[in-house]
Protein backbone atom coordinates (compact mmCIF):
# COMPACT_ATOMS: atom_id res chain seq x y z
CA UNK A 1 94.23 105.35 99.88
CA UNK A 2 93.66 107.33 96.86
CA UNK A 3 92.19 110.76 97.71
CA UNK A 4 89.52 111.32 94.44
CA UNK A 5 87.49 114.41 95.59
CA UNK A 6 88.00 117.88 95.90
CA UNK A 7 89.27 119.08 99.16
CA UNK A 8 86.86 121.88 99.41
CA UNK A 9 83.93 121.20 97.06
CA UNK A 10 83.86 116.89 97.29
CA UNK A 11 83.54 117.04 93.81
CA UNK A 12 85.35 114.05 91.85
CA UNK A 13 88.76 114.97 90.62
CA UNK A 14 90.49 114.49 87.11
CA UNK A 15 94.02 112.97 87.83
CA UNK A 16 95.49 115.88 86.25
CA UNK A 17 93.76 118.62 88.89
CA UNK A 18 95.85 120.91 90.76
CA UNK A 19 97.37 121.07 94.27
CA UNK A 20 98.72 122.59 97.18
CA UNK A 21 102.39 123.34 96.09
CA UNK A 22 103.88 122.48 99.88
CA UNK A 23 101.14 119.37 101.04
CA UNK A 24 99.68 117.80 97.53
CA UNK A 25 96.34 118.86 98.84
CA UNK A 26 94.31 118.61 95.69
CA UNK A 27 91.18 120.54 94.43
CA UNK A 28 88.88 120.55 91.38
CA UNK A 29 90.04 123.93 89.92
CA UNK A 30 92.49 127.51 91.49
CA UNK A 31 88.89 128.86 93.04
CA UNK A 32 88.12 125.95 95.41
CA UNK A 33 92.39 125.95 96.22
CA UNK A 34 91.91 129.32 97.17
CA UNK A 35 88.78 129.45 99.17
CA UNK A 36 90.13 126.12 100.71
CA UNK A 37 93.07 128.14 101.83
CA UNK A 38 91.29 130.85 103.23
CA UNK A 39 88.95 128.44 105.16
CA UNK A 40 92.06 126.82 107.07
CA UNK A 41 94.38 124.71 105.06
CA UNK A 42 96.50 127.77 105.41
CA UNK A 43 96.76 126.56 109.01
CA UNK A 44 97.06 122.89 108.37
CA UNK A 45 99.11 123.11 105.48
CA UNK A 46 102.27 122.13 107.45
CA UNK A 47 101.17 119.96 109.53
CA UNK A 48 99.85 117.59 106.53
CA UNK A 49 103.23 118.23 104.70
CA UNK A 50 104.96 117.02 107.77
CA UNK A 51 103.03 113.76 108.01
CA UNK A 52 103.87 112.70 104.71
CA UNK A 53 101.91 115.17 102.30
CA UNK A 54 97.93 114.87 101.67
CA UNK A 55 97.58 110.93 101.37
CA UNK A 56 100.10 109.58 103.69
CA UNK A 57 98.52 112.21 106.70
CA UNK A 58 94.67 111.23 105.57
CA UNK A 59 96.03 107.40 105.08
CA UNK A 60 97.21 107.85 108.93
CA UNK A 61 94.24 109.48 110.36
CA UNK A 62 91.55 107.15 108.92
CA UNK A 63 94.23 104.35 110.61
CA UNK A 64 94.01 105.73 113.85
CA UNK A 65 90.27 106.16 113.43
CA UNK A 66 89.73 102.46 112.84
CA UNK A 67 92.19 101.63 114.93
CA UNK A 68 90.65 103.24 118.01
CA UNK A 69 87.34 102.11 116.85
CA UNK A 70 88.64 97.95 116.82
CA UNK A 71 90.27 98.65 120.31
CA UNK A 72 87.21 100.42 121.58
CA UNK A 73 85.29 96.98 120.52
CA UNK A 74 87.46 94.50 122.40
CA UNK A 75 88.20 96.58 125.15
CA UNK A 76 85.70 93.90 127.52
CA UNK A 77 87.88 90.82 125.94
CA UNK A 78 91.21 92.02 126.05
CA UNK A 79 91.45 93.22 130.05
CA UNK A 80 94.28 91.98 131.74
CA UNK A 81 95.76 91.11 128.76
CA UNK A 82 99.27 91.73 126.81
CA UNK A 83 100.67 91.49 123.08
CA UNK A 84 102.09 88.14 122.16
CA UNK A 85 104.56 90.36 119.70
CA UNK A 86 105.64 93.26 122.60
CA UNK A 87 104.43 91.91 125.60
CA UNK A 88 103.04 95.11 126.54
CA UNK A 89 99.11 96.06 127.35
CA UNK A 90 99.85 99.27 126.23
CA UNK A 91 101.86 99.91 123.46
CA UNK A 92 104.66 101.67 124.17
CA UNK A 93 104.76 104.24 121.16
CA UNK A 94 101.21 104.91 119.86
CA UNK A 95 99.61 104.11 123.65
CA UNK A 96 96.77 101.96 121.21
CA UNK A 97 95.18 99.67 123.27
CA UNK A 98 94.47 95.59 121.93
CA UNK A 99 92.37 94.26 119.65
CA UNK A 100 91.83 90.17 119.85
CA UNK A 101 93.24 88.58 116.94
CA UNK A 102 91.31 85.19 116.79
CA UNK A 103 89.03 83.53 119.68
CA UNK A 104 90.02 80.32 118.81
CA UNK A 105 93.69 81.41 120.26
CA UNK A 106 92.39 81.46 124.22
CA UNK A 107 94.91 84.40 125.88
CA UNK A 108 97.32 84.45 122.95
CA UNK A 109 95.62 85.60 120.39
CA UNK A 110 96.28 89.57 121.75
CA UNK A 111 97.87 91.90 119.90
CA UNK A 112 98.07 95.86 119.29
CA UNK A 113 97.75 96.94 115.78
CA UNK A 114 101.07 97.97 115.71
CA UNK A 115 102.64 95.34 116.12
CA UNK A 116 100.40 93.30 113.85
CA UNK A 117 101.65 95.35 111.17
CA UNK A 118 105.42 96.13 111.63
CA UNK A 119 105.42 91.95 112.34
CA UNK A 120 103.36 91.47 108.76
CA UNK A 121 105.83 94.38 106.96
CA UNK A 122 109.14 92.32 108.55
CA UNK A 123 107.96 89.24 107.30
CA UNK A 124 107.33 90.59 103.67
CA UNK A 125 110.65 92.08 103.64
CA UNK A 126 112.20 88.72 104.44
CA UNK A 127 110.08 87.26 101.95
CA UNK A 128 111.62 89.41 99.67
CA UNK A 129 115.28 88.70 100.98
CA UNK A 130 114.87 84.89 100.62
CA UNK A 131 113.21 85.63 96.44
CA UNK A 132 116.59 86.75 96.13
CA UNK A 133 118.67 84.58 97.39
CA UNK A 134 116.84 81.76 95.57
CA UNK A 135 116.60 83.34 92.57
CA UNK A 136 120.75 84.26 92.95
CA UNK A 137 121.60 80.58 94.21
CA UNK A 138 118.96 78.55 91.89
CA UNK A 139 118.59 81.27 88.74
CA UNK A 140 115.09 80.75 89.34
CA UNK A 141 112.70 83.90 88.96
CA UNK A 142 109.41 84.11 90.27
């Protein structure tokens, strides 16, 4: 997620337009930055540098937005339930509820979010693993 407007005007940004120093918040020109600051990112300024500067921390809250939003939806389907990858109905870090994967799966196609994508991120770093490995063994490049 690419952040392309100004954080206090919405205006579109030029890729060269300045930002907050600590969080990467960026603006259109110094006079929105500065009436943004004195409007409250002077009080959230930390807290978006600590969740991984201005597009990592909006990245993560539009994730938990949909995420809530696709648990909220199969909250009737998914009762009684647990995740085929943890086992759990709740999960045990983020406390997200399920979503239902695929109907066609009966019971097992339940699964939190989570889990969905630390399985899919494993699986591309052992993609990755194996490209090497064949491309060391065979001298074969992809």
């Amino acid at each position: 997620m690419i952040l392309t407007t100004c954080a206090a005007c919405a205006a579109p940004l030029a890729h060269t337009a300045p930002r907050c120093i600590r969080c990467h918040t960026r603006y259109c020109n110094k006079t929105c930055q500065h009436d943004h600051w004195r409007r409250g990112h002077k009080q959230m300024c930390k807290k978006i540098h600590r969740g991984g500067n201005a597009e990592q921390y909006h990245a993560n809250k539009k994730y938990k937005e949909a995420v809530a939003v696709a648990v909220e939806k199969c909250a009737d389907d998914t009762k009684g339930q647990t995740c085929y990858i943890c086992t759990q109905a709740l999960h045990w870090k983020t406390k997200e509820g399920l979503v239902r994967g695929c109907a066609c799966r009966g019971t097992a196609g339940f699964a939190h979010v989570s889990c969905l994508a630390e399985q899919a991120k494993i699986l591309m770093d052992e993609a990755e693993c194996l490209g090497i490995l064949i491309t060391r063994i065979f001298g074969i490049r992809g």
